[in-house]
Protein backbone atom coordinates (compact mmCIF):
# COMPACT_ATOMS: atom_id res chain seq x y z
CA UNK A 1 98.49 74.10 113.87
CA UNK A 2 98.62 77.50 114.73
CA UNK A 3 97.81 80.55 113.06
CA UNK A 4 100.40 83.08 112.40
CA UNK A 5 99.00 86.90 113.22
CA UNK A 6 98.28 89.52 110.19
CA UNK A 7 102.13 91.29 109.64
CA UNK A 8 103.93 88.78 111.75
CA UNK A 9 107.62 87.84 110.73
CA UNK A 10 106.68 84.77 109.22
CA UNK A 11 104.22 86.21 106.23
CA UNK A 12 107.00 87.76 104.39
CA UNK A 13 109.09 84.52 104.63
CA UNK A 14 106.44 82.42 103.00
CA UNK A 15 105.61 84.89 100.22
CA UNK A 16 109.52 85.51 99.54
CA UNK A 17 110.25 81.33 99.69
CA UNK A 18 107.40 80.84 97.61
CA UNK A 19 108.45 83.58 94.70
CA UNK A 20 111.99 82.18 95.52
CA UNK A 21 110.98 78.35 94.92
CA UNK A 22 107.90 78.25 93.33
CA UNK A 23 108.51 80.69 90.42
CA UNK A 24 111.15 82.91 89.99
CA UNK A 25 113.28 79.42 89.43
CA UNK A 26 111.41 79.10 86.65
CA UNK A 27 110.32 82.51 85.50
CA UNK A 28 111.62 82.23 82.37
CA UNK A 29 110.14 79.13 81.21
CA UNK A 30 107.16 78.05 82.96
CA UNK A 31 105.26 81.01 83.01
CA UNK A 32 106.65 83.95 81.45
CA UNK A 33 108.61 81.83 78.69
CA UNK A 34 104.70 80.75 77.64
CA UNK A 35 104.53 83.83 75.43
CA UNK A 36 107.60 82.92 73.25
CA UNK A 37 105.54 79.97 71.80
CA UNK A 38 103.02 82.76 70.67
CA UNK A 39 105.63 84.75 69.12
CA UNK A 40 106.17 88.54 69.14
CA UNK A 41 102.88 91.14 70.84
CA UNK A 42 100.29 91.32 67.91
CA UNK A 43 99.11 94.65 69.16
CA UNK A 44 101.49 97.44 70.09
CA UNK A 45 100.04 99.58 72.60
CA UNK A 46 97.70 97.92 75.25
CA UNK A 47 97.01 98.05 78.84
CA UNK A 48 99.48 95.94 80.97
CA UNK A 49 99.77 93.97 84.20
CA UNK A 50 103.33 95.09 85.49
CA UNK A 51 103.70 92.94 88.63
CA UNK A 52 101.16 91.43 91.25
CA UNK A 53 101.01 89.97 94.88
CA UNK A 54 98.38 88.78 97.35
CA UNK A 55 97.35 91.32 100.35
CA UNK A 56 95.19 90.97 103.27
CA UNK A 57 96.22 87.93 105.27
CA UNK A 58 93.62 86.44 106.57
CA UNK A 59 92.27 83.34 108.66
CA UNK A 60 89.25 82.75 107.13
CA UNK A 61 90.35 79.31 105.21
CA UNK A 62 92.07 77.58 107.81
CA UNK A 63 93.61 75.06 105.50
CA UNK A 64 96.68 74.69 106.50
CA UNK A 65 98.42 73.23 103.43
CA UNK A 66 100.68 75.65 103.46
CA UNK A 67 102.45 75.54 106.35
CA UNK A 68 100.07 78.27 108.59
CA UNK A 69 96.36 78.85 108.76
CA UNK A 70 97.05 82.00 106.65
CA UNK A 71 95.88 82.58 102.99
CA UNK A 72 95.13 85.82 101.37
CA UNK A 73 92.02 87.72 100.74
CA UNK A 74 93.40 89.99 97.81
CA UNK A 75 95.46 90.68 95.32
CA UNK A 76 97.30 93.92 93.90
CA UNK A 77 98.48 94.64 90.62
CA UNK A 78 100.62 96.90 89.23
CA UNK A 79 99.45 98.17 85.92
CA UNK A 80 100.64 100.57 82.80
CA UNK A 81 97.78 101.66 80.45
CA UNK A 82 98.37 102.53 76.82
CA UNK A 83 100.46 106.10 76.54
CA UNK A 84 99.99 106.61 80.01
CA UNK A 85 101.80 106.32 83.10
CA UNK A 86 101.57 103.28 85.99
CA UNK A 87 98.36 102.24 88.07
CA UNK A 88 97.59 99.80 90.93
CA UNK A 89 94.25 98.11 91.27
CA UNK A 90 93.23 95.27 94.57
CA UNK A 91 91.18 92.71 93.81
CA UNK A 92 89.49 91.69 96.88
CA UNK A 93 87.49 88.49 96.96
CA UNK A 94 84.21 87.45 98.46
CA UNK A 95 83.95 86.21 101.89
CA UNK A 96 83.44 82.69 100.33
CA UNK A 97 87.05 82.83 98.63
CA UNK A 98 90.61 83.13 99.40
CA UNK A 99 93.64 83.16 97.14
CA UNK A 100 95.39 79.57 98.45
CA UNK A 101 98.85 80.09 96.57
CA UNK A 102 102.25 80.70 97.05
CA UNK A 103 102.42 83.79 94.59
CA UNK A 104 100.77 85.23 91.75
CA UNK A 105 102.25 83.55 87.82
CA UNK A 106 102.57 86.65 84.82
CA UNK A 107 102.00 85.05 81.40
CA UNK A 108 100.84 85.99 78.23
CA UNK A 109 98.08 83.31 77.58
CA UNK A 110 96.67 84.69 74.31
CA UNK A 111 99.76 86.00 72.65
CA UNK A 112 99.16 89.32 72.83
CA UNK A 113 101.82 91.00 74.29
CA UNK A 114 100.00 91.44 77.81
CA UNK A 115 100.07 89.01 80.63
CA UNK A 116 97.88 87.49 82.62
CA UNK A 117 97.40 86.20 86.00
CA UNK A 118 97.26 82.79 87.27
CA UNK A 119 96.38 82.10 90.66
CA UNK A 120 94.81 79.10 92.86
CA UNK A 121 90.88 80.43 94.38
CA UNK A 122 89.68 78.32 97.10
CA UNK A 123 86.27 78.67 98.00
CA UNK A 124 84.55 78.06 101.51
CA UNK A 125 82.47 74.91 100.74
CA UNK A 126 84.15 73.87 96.82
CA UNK A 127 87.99 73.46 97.48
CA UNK A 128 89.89 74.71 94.83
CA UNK A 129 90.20 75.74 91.20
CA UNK A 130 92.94 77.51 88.89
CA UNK A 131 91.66 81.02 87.76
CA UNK A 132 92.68 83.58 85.24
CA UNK A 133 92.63 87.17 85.92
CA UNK A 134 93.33 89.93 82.80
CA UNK A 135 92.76 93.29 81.82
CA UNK A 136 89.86 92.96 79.44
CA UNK A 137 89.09 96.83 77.36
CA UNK A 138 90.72 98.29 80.07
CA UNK A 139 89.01 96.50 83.14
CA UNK A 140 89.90 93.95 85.52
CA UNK A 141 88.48 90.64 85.55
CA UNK A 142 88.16 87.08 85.83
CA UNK A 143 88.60 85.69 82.36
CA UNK A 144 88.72 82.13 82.67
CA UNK A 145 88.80 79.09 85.68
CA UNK A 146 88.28 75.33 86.21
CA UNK A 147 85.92 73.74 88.06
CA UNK A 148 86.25 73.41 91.60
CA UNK A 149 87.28 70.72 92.96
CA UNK A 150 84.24 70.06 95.37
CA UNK A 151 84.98 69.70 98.63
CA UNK A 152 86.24 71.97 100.84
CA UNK A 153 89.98 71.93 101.80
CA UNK A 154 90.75 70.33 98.66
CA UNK A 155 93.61 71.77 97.03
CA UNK A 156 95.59 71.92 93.63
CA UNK A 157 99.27 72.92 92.82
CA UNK A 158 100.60 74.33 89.39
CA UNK A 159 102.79 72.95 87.20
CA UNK A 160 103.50 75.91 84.39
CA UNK A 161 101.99 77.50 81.31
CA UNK A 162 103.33 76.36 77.83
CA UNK A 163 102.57 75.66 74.71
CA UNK A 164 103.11 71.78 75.26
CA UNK A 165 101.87 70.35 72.06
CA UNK A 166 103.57 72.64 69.59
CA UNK A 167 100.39 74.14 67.95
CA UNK A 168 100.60 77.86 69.05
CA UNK A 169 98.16 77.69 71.75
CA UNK A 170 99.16 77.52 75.83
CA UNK A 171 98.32 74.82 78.22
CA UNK A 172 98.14 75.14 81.76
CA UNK A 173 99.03 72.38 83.89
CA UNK A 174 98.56 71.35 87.83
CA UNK A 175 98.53 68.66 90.18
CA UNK A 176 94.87 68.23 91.50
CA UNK A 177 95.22 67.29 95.35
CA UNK A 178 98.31 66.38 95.16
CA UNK A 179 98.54 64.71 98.82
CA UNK A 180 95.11 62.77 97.38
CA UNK A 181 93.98 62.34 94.10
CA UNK A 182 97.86 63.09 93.01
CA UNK A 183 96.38 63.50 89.21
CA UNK A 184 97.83 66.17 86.67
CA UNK A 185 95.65 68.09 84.66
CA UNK A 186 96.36 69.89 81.57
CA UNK A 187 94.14 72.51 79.91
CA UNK A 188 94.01 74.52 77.22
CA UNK A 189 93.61 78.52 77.64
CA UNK A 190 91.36 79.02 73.98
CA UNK A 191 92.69 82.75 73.16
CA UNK A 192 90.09 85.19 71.98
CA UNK A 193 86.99 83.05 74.42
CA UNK A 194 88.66 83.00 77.58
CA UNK A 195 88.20 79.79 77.67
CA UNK A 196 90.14 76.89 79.65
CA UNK A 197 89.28 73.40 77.64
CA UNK A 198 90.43 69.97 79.40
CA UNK A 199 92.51 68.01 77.11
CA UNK A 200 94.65 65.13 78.92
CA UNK A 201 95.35 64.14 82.90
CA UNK A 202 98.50 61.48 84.59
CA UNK A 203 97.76 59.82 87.99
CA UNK A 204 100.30 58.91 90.23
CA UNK A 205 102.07 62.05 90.60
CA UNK A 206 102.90 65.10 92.69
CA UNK A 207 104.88 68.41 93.32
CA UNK A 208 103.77 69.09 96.81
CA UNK A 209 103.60 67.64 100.43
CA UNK A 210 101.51 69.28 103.27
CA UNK A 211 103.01 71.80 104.79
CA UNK A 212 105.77 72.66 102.55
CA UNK A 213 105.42 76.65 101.40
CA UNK A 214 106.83 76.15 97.97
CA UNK A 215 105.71 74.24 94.68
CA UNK A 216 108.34 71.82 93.58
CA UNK A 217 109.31 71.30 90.19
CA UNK A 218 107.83 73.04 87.18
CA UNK A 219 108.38 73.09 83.31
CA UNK A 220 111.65 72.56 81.44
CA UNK A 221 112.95 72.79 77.64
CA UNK A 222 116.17 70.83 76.96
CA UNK A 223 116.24 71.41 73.45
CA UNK A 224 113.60 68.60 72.36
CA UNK A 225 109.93 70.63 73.27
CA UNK A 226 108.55 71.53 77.07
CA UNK A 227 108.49 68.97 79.80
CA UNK A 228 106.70 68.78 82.98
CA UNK A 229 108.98 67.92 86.41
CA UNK A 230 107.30 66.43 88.49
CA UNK A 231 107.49 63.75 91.91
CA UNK A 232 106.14 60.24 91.46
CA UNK A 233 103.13 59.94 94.43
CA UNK A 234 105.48 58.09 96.89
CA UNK A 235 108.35 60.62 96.47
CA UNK A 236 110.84 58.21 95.60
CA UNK A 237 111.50 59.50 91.92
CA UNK A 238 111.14 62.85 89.54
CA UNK A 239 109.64 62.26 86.63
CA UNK A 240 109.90 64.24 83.06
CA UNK A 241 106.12 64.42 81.96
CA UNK A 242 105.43 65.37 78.09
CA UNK A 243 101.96 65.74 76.79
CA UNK A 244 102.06 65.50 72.32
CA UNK A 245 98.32 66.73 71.84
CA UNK A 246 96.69 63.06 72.05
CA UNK A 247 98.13 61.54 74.92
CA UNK A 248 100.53 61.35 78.42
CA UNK A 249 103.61 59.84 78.68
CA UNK A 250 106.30 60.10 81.56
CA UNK A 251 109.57 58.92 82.12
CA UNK A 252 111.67 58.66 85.27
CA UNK A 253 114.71 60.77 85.65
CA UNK A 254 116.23 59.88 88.63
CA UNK A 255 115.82 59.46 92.75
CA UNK A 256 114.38 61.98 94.48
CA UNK A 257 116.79 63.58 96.60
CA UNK A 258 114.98 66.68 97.90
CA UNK A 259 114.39 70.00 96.61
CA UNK A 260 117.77 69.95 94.68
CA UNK A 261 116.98 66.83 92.19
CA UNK A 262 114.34 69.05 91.08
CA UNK A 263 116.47 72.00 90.77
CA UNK A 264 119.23 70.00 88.88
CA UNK A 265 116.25 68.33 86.75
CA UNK A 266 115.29 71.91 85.88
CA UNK A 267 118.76 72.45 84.87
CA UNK A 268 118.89 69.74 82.33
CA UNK A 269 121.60 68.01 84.59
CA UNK A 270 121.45 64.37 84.78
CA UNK A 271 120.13 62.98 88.81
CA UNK A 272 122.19 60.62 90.55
């Protein structure tokens, strides 16, 4: 596989088809809709994360899962503080990490009016794990991640952020190698530790095949609670995926017809 140069045509096209696919599609349900389960910003006035994307291609993390030998080695952030105008801050990782991801996810984890970030961190030697980055008394920081996976070029994809149970608090969810292992995970962000608790996990399933530069599927809301959409691990059906606080249960929706029975299963439309 090759490996696309820093700034070459083909950077912007990944980053735009992955904010195209992989989450504005769902931007107001999987990630940023995970505040409206919290309800209206306790607290007023408080620093804010505006907008963020990954900087600094690099080749450091040859994975290739993404479709080039690219990831990124930082992140930027737009940011308003309290009664004050707007900021930027970079995050730039170690040389054992890269961010493996399509884009950076806003959401308001702990119901406070101020989102945070959710990325995927790959590490040299560990594979990957889902981190949370927040402003924290007016710094920048890591707040929360899982475990690494443990082996290197061993990758995750996310699902969404919501609060999937119905008890006021937010659950992340993502596929854990999902050309592998093909086994959601769903954790719970614990507001006020900064904490991500495992709660429940679903083999046989997937949202992404190597090579492809967008996430498929995502979380929905039809009118009965969230859902997760999701592949079954041979690609032959999507799947509606609902987790009730003590257990997993899935159902299948339809034949998968490429990217636009997930689109239409997003959509509440019924798959033919």
């Amino acid at each position: 596989m090759k490996t696309a140069r820093p700034g070459a045509p083909r950077l912007p096209l990944r980053l735009w088809r992955g904010l195209a696919r992989g989450v504005w599609l769902m931007s107001g349900l999987w990630w940023a809709g995970a505040a409206a389960a919290q309800g209206p910003a306790a607290v007023p006035c408080i620093d804010r994360i505006e907008g963020a994307r990954f900087v600094e291609p690099t080749g450091r993390y040859p994975h290739g899962v993404l479709g080039d030998d690219l990831e990124w080695a930082g992140m930027r952030l737009d940011t308003r503080a309290c009664g004050a105008g707007g900021g930027r801050l970079t995050v730039r990782l170690p040389e054992a990490l890269v961010f493996e991801d399509v884009a950076p996810r806003l959401v308001d984890l702990d119901g406070q009016g101020a989102r945070e970030v959710v990325v995927v961190e790959s590490h040299q030697s560990r594979g990957a794990r889902l981190a949370v980055w927040g402003l924290r008394a007016g710094a920048l920081r890591r707040a929360a991640a899982t475990p690494f996976i443990g082996t290197r070029f061993r990758w995750l994809a996310p699902v969404g952020a919501a609060d999937l149970d119905g008890d006021g608090a937010v659950e992340l969810a993502y596929v854990d190698r999902p050309h592998l292992a093909r086994t959601l995970r769903i954790w719970r962000f614990v507001a006020g530790e900064d904490a991500l608790v495992p709660l429940a996990s679903l083999p046989g399933v997937s949202n992404h095949r190597i090579g492809e530069r967008d996430i498929a599927g995502g979380m929905r809301d039809c009118g009965a609670g969230p859902e997760m959409i999701l592949a079954d691990a041979a690609w032959q059906r999507v799947l509606a995926v609902r987790f009730d606080g003590s257990g997993v249960t899935r159902r299948v929706l339809g034949p998968h017809r490429g990217r636009g029975s997930f689109a239409a299963a997003l959509a509440c439309r019924v798959l033919h």
